[in-house]
Protein backbone atom coordinates (compact mmCIF):
# COMPACT_ATOMS: atom_id res chain seq x y z
CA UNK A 1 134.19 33.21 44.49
CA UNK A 2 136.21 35.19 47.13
CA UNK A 3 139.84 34.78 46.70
CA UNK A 4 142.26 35.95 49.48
CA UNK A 5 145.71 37.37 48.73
CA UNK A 6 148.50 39.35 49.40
CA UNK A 7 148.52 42.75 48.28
CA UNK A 8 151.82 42.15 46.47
CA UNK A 9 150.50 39.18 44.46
CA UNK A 10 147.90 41.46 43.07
CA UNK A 11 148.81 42.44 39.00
CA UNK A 12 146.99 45.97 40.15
CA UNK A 13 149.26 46.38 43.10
CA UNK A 14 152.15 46.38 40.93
CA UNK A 15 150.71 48.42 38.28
CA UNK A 16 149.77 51.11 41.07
CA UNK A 17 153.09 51.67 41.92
CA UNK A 18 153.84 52.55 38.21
CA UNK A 19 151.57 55.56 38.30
CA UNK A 20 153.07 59.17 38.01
CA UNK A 21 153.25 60.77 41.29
CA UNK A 22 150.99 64.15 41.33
CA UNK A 23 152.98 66.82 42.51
CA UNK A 24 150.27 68.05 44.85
CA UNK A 25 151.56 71.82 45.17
CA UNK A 26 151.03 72.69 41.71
CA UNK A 27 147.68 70.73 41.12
CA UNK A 28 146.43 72.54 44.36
CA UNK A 29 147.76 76.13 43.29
CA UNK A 30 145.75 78.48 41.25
CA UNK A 31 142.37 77.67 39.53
CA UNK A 32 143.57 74.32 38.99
CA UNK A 33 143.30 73.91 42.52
CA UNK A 34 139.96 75.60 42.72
CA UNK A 35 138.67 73.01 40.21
CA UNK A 36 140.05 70.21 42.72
CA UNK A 37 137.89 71.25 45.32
CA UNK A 38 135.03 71.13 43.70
CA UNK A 39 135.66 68.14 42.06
CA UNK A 40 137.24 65.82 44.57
CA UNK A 41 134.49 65.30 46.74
CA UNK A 42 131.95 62.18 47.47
CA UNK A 43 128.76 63.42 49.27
CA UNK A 44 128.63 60.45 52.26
CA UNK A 45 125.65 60.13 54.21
CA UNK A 46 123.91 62.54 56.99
CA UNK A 47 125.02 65.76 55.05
CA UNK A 48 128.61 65.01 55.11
CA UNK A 49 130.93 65.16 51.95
CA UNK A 50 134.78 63.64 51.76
CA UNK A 51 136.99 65.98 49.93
CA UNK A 52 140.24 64.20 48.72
CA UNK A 53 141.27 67.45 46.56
CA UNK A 54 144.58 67.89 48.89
CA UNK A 55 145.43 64.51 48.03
CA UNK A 56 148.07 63.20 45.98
CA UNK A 57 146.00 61.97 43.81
CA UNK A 58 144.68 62.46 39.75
CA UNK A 59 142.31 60.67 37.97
CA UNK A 60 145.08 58.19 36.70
CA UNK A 61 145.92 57.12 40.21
CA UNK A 62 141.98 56.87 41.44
CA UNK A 63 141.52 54.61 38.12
CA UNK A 64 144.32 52.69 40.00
CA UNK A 65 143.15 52.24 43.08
CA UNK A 66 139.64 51.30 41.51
CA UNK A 67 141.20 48.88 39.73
CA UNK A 68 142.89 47.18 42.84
CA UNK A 69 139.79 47.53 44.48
CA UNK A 70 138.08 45.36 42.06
CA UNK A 71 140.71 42.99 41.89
CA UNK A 72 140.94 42.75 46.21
CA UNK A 73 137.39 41.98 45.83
CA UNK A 74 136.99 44.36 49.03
CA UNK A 75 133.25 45.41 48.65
CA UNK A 76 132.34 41.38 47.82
CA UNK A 77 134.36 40.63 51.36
CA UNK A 78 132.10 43.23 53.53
CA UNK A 79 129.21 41.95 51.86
CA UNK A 80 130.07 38.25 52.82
CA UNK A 81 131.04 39.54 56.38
CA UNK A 82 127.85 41.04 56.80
CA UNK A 83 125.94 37.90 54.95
CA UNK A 84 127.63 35.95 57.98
CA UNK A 85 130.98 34.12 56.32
CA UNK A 86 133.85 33.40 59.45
CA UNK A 87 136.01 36.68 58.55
CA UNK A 88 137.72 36.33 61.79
CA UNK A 89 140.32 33.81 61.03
CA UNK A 90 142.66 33.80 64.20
CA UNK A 91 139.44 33.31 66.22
CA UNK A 92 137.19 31.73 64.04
CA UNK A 93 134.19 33.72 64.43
CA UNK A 94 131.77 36.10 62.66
CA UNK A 95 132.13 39.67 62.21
CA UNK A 96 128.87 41.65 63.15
CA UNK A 97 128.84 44.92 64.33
CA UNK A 98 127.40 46.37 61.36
CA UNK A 99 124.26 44.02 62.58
CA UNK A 100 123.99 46.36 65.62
CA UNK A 101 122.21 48.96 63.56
CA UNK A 102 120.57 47.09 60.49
CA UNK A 103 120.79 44.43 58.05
CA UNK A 104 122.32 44.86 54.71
CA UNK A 105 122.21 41.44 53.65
CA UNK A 106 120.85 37.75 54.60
CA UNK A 107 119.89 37.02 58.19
CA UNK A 108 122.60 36.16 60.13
CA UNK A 109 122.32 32.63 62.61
CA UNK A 110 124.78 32.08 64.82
CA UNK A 111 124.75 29.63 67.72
CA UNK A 112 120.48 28.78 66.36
CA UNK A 113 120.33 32.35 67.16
CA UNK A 114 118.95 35.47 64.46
CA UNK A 115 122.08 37.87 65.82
CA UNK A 116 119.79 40.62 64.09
CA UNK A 117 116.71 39.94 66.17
CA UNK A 118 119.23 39.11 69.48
CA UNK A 119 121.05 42.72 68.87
CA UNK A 120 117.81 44.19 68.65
CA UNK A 121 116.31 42.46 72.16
CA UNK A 122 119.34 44.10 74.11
CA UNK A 123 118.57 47.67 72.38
CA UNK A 124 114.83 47.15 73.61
CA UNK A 125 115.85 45.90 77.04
CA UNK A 126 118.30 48.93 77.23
CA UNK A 127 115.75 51.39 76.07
CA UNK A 128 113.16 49.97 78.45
CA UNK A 129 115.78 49.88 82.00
CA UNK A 130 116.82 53.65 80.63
CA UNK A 131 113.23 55.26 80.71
CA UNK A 132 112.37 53.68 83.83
CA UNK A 133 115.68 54.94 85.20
CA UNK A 134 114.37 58.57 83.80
CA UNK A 135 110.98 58.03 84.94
CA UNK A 136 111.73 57.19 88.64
CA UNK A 137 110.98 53.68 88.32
CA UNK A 138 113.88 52.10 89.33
CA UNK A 139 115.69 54.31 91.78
CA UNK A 140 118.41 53.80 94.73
CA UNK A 141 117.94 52.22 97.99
CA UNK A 142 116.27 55.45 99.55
CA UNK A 143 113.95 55.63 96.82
CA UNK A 144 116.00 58.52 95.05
CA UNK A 145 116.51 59.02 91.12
CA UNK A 146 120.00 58.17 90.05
CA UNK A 147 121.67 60.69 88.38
CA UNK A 148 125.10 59.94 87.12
CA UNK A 149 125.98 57.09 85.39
CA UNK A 150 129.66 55.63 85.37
CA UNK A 151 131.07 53.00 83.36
CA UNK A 152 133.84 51.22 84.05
CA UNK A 153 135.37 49.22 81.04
CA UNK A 154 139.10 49.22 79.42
CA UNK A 155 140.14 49.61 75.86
CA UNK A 156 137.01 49.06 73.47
CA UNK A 157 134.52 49.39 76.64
CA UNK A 158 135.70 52.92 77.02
CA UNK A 159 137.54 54.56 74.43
CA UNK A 160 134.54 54.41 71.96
CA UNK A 161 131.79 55.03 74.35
CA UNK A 162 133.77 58.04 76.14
CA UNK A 163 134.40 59.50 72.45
CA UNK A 164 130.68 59.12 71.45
CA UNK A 165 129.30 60.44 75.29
CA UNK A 166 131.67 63.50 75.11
CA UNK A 167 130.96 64.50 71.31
CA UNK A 168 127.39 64.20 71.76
CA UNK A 169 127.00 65.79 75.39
CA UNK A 170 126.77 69.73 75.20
CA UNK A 171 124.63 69.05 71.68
CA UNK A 172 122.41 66.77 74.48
CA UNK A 173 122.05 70.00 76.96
CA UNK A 174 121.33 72.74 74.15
CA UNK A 175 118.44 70.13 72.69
CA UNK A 176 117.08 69.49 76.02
CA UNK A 177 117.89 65.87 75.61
CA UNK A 178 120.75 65.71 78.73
CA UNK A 179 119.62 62.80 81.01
CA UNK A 180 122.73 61.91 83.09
CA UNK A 181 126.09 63.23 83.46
CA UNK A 182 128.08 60.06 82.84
CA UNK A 183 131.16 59.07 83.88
CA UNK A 184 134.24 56.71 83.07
CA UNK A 185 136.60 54.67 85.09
CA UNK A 186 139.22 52.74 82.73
CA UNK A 187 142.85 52.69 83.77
CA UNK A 188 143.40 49.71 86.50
CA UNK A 189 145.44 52.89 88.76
CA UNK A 190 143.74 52.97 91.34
CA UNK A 191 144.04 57.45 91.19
CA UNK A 192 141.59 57.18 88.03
CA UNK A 193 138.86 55.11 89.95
CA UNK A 194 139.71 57.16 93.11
CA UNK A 195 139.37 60.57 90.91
CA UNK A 196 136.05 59.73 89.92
CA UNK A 197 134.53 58.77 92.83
CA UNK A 198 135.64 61.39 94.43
CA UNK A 199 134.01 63.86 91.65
CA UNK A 200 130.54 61.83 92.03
CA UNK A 201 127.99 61.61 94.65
CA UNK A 202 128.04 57.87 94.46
CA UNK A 203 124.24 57.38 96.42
CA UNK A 204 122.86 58.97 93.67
CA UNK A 205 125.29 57.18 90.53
CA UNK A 206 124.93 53.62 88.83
CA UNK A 207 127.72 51.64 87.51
CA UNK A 208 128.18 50.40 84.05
CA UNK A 209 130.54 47.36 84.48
CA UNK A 210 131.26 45.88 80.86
CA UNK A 211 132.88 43.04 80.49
CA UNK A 212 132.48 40.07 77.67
CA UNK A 213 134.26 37.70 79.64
CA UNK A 214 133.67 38.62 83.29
CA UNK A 215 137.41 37.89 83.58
CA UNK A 216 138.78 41.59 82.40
CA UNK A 217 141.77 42.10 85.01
CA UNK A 218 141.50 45.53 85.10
CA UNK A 219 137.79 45.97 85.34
CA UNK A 220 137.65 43.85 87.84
CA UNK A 221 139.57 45.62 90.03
CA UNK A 222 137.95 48.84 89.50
CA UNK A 223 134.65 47.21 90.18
CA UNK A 224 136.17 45.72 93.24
CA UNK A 225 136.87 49.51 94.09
CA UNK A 226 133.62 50.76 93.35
CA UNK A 227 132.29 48.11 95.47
CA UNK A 228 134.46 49.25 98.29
CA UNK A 229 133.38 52.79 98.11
CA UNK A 230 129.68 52.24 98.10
CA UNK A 231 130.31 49.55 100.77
CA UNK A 232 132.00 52.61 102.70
CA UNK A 233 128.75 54.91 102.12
CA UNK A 234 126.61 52.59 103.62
CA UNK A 235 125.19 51.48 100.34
CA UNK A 236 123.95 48.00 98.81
CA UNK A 237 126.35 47.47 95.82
CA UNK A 238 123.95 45.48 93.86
CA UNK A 239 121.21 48.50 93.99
CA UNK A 240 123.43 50.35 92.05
CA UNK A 241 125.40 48.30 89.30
CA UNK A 242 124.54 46.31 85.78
CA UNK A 243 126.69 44.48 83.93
CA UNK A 244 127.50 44.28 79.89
CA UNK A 245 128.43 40.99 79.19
CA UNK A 246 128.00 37.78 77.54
CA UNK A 247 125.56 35.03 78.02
CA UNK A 248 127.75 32.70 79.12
CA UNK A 249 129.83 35.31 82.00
CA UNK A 250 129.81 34.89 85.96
CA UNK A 251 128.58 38.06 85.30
CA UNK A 252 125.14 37.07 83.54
CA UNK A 253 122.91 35.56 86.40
CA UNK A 254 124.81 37.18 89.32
CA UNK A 255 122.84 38.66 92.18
CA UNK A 256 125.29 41.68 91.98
CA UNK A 257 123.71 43.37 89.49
CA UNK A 258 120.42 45.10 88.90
CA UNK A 259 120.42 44.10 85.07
CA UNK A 260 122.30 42.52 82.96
CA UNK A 261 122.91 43.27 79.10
CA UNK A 262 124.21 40.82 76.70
CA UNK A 263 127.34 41.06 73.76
CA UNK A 264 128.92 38.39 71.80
CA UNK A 265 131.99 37.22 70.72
CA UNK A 266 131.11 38.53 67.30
CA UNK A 267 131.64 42.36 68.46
CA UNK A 268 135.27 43.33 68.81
CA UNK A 269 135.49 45.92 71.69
CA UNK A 270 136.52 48.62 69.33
CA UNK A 271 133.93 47.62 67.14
CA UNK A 272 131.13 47.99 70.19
CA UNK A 273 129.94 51.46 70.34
CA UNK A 274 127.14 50.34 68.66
CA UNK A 275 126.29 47.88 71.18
CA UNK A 276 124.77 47.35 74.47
CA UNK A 277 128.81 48.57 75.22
CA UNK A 278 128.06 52.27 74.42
CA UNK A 279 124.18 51.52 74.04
CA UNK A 280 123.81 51.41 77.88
CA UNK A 281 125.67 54.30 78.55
CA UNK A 282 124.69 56.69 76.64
CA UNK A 283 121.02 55.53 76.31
CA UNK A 284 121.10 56.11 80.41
CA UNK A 285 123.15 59.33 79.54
CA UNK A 286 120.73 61.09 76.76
CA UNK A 287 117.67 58.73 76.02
CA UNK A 288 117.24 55.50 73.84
CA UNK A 289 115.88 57.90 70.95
CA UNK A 290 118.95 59.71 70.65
CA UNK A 291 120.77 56.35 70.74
CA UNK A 292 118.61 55.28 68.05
CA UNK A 293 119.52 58.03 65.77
CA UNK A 294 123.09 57.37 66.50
CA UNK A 295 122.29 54.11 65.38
CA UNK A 296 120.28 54.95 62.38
CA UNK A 297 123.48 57.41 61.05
CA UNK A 298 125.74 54.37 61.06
CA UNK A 299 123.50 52.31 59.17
CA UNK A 300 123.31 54.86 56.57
CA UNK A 301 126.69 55.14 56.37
CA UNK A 302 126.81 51.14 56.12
CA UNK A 303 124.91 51.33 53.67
CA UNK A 304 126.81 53.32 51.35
CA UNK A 305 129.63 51.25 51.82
CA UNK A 306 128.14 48.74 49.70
CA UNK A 307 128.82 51.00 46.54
CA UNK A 308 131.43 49.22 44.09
CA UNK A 309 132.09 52.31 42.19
CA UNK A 310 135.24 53.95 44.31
CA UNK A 311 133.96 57.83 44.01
CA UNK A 312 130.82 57.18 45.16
CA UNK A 313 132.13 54.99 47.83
CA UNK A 314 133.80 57.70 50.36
CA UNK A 315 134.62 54.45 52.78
CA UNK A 316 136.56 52.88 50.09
CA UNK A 317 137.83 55.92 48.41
CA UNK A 318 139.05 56.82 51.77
CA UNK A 319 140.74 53.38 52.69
CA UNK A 320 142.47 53.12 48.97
CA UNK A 321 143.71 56.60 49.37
CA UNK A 322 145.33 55.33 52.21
CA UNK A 323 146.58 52.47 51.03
CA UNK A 324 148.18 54.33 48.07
CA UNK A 325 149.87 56.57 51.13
CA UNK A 326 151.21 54.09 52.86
CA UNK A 327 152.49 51.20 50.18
CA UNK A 328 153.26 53.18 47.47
CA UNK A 329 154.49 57.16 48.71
CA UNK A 330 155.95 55.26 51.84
CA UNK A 331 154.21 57.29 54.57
CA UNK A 332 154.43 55.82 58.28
CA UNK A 333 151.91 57.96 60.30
CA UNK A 334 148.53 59.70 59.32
CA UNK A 335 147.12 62.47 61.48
CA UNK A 336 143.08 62.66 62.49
CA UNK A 337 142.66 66.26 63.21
CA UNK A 338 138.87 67.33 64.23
CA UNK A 339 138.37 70.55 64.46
CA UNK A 340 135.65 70.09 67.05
CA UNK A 341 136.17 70.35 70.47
CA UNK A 342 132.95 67.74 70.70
CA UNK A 343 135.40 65.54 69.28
CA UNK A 344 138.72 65.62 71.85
CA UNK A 345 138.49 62.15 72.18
CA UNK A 346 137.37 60.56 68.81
CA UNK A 347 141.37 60.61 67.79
CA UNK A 348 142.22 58.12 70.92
CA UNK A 349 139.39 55.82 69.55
CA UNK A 350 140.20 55.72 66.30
CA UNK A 351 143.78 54.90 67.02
CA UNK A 352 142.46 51.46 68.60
CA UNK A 353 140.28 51.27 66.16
CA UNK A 354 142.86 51.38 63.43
CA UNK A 355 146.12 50.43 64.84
CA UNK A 356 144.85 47.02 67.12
CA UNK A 357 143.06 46.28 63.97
CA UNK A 358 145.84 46.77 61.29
CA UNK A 359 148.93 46.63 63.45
CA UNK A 360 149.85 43.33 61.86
CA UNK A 361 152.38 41.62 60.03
CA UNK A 362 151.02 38.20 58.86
CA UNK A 363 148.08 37.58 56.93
CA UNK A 364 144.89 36.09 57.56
CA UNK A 365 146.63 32.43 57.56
CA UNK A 366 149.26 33.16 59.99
CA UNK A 367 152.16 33.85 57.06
CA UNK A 368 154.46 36.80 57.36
CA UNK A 369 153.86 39.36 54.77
CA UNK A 370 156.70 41.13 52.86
CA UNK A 371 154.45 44.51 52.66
CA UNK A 372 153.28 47.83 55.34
CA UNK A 373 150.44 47.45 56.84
CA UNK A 374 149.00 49.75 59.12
CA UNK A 375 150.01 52.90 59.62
CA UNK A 376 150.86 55.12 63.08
CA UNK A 377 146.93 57.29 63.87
CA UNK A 378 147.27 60.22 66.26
CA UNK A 379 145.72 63.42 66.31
CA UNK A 380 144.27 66.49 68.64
CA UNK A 381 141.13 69.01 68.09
CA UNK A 382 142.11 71.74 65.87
CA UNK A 383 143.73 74.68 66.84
CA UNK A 384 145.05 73.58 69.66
CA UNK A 385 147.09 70.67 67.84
CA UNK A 386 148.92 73.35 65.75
CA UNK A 387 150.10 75.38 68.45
CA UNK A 388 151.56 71.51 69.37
CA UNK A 389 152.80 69.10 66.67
CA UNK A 390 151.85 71.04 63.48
CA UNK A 391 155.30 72.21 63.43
CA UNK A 392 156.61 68.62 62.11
CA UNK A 393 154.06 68.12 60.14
CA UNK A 394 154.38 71.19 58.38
CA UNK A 395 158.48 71.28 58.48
CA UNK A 396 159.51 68.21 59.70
CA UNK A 397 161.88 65.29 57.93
CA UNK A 398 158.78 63.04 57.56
CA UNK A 399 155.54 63.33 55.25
CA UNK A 400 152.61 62.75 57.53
CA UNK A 401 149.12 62.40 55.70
CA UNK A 402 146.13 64.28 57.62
CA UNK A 403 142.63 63.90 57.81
CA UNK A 404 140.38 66.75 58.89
CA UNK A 405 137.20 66.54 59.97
CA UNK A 406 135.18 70.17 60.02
CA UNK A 407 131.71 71.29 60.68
CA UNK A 408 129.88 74.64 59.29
CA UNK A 409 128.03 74.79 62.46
CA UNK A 410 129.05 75.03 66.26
CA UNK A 411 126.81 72.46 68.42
CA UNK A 412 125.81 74.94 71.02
CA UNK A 413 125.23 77.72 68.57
CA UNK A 414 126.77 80.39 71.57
CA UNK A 415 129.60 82.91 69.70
CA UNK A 416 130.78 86.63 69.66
CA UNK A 417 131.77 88.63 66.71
CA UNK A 418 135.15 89.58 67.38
CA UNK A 419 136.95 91.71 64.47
CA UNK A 420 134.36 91.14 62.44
CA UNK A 421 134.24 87.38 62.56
CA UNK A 422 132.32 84.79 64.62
CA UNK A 423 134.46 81.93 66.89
CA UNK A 424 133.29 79.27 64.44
CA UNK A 425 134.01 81.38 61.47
CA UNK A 426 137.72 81.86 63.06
CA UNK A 427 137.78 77.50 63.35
CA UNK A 428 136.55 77.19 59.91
CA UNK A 429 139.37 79.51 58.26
CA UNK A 430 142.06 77.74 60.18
CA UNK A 431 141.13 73.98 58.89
CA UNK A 432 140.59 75.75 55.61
CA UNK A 433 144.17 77.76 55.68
CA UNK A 434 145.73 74.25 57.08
CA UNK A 435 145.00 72.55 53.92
CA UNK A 436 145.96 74.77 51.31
CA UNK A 437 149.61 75.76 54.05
CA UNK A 438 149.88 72.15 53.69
CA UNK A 439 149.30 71.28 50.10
CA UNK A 440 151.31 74.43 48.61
CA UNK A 441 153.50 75.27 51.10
CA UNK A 442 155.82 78.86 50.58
CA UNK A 443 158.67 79.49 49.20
CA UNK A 444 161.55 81.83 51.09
CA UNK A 445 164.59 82.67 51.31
CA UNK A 446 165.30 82.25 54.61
CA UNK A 447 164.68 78.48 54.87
CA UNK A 448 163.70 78.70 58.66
CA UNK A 449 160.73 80.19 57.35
CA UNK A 450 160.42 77.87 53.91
CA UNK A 451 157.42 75.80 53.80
CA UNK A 452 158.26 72.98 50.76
CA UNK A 453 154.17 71.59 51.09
CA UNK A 454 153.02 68.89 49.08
CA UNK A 455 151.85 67.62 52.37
CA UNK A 456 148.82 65.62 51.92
CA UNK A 457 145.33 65.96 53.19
CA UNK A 458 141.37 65.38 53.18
CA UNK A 459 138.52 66.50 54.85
CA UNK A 460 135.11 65.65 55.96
CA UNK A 461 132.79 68.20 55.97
CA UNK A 462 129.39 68.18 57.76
CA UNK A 463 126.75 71.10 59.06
CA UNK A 464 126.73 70.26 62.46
CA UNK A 465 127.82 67.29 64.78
CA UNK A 466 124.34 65.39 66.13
CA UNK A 467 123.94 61.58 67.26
CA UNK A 468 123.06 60.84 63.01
CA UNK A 469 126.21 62.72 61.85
CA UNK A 470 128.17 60.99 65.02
CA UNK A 471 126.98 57.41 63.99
CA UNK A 472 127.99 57.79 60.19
CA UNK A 473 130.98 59.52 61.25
CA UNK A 474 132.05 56.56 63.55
CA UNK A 475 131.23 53.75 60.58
CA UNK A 476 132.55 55.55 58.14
CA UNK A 477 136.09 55.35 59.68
CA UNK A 478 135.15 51.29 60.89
CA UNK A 479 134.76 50.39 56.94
CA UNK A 480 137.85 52.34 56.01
CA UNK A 481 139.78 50.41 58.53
CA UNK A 482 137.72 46.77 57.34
CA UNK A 483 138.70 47.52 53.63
CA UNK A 484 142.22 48.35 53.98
CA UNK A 485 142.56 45.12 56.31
CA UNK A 486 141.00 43.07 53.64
CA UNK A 487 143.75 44.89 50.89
CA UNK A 488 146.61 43.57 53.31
CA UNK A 489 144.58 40.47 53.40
CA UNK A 490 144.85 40.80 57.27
CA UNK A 491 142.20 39.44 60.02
CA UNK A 492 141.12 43.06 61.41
CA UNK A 493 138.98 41.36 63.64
CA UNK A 494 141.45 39.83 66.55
CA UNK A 495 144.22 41.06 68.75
CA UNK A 496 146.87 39.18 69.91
CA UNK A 497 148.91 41.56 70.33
CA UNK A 498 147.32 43.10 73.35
CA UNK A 499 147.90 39.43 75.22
CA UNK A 500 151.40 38.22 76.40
CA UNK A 501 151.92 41.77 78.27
CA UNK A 502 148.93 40.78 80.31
CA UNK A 503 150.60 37.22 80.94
CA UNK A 504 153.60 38.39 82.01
CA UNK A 505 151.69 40.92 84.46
CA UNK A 506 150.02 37.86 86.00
CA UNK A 507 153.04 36.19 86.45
CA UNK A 508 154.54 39.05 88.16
CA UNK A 509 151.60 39.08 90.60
CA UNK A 510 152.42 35.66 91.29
CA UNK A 511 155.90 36.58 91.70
CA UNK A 512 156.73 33.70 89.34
CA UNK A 513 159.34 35.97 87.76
CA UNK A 514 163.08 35.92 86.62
CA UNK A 515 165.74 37.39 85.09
CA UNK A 516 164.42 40.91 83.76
CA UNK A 517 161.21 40.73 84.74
CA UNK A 518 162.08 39.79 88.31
CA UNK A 519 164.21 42.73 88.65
CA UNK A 520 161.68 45.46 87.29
CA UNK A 521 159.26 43.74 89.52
CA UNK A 522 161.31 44.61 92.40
CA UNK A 523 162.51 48.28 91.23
CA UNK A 524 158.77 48.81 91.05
CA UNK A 525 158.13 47.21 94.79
CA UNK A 526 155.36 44.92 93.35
């Protein structure tokens, strides 16, 4: 039976933060930190290993963290999410991305409906309106192949999607596998719709609106704009847009659109790259096989989430680690730092991911909890964050854990030897320096130039970024964020917190305002 509790009520909790602290710059100096690193790693899925060697961590403390594992009951909680148990408490629904690309358990129903089978209809239908879009089939009003695609979402219906599209799309060109250039219109000013367009030749582009409600204020009005400007180029709106959204939407059935895919209330928007959200998208942008690959990583990854035994579990080992960081050592922030260009954007996603997930401070049932949840996520690509922030976090007054995420292997393959080194050899011995600068710090003198270390880090290393290593890449960091949640004993699966700002701004439409909100309404001339 599945017990939910607070962390601090858990007899492992309170015998964690008992453990001896490591004191990270000596276990990482000399061959003691040689053995680490080869020691301190989980192999994951799709060639990619998670080192935890620059961690604060020992064996003692991982035999912790096991043991609060066990006692959380977090790998019996994903499996009765993905068996189909109402995880979602604040909205009282199922949890079901993971269904998206496989099954790991029973067969979901929901609403008389096999979600497996229904997830797997919209991939089909996607895969089917994306060839024909390829093939010339279904083409623009003068009979012309579309070749742009732009979507136009906010928060989960971008973030994600963008991040996948722009890791994935130079590895697309350099296979042969580039379809579409695509596009992405998010922010509700009206210069980011306006920029776009203005980049696009919009007779020959079709829009991506995605939206589970059909009510999304700010999508809205940027498909109202869209609308506008291919009403201005002489152009039938409806030959040119399809809509992502639920079954039961104005958008479903609507004459507006040339297709329409369906989501559920069971996705979260952060959750929905694996989707019809970023399945459209980037299905129209580089094929449904390369989609389904994408797919197929994620589900391997999945998969290995399943593992109760914490080192072989790099999902859990990852999300305990973290827990440790933040409950026990007292750390606020943690840095993602890919050092990929592919990857500029994965660090935006994952903070929604993590933060509109974990950014809470009552539990599942609504009661305040007396403990730290979730911490601050930002990051940058490697190098250029350390010619930016890397001087706090090597220097600074706060301790700010850092994840890395590294690849042997440049997606293009294009480099020069310069000084006898390649580019990508060059990337490589900066992540690698970072760590160890990090971890052992230097000692001098001069205490401008005095680095104390026993900063904390880990890495994930792969071969090369491709749609597989993408997809177990992106669930890898959804299952970290799912266990800790279920360690807090949060509901990672709602977001209420994203709400009463959007009430307020309807009011101030209205002009139903007072007080403060009146007056910033008028220093803003709204």
């Amino acid at each position: 039976m599945i017990n939910w509790k607070n962390t601090d009520t858990l007899a492992s909790y309170q015998e964690l933060a008992n453990v001896k602290r490591v004191n990270l710059a000596e276990a990482m100096s000399g061959e003691q930190g040689a053995e680490r690193v080869k020691n301190y790693s989980v192999s994951m899925t799709e060639g990619l290993d998670y080192n935890y060697a620059a961690k604060e961590v020992d064996d003692t403390v991982i035999d912790a963290l096991a043991k609060l594992a066990d006692e959380a009951q977090l790998v019996d909680k994903f499996e009765a999410l993905y068996n189909g148990e109402v995880i979602n408490t604040g909205e009282n629904r199922l949890v079901l991305h993971h269904l998206t690309r496989g099954q790991l358990g029973a067969k979901v129903v929901a609403d008389g409906v096999d979600k497996r089978a229904f997830y797997v209809e919209q991939q089909e239908k996607i895969a089917d309106f994306a060839n024909k879009v390829h093939a010339g089939e279904i083409v623009n009003g003068a009979g012309e192949k579309f070749t742009t695609v732009v979507q136009i979402g906010i928060g989960g219906s971008d973030l994600g999607p963008r991040a996948m599209y722009l890791a994935l799309e130079n590895w697309a060109k350099k296979n042969g596998l580039f379809k579409m250039e695509a596009k992405f219109i998010s922010n509700v000013d009206p210069d980011d719709a306006a920029a776009v367009l203005n980049s696009i030749d919009v007779a020959h582009s079709i829009f991506v609106l995605v939206s589970k409600s059909g009510t999304t204020l700010e999508t809205l009005t940027n498909e109202s704009f869209v609308k506008d400007a291919l009403k201005n180029a002489g152009l039938d709106a409806s030959k040119h847009m399809i809509a992502v959204t639920s079954e039961t939407s104005p958008l479903a059935k609507s004459d507006d659109y040339l297709a329409a895919f369906f989501m559920d209330d069971y996705i979260g928007g952060r959750y929905s790259s694996t989707s019809a959200v970023g399945g459209a998208v980037l299905s129209l942008a580089f094929g449904p096989e390369v989609f389904a690959q994408f797919l197929e990583g994620a589900a391997a990854a999945d998969k290995s989430a399943t593992n109760k035994d914490v080192r072989k579990n790099a999902a859990l080992l990852d999300a305990m680690i973290g827990v440790y960081e933040r409950n026990i050592l007292g750390y606020p922030a943690t840095a993602v730092l890919p050092y990929s260009q592919a990857l500029s954007r994965f660090p935006a996603h994952l903070q929604q991911l993590d933060m509109e997930s974990n950014g809470k401070s009552v539990n599942r049932f609504g009661e305040p909890v007396d403990y730290v949840t979730g911490p601050v996520i930002f990051g940058e690509p490697g190098t250029n964050g350390q010619h930016s922030f890397y001087q706090l976090l090597h220097q600074g007054t706060d301790i700010v854990p850092l994840q890395f995420i590294g690849f042997k292997n440049s997606q293009i393959g294009t480099d020069v030897v310069i000084q006898d080194s390649t580019s990508q050899q060059k990337l490589c011995a900066n992540v690698a320096a970072q760590i160890v600068a990090f971890a052992c710090g230097k000692s001098d003198e001069n205490r401008n130039k005095n680095f104390e270390g026993g900063r904390p880090s880990s890495i994930i290393i792969g071969e090369k970024l491709d749609p597989k290593t993408l997809g177990a890449l992106l669930a890898h960091y959804e299952n970290k964020v799912m266990f800790q949640g279920f360690v807090w004993n949060l509901n990672s699966f709602d977001q209420e917190g994203v709400q009463l700002g959007k009430v307020l701004a309807k009011r101030v439409l209205a002009h139903e305002t007072d007080g403060a909100l009146k007056v910033f309404s008028d220093l803003l001339n709204i």
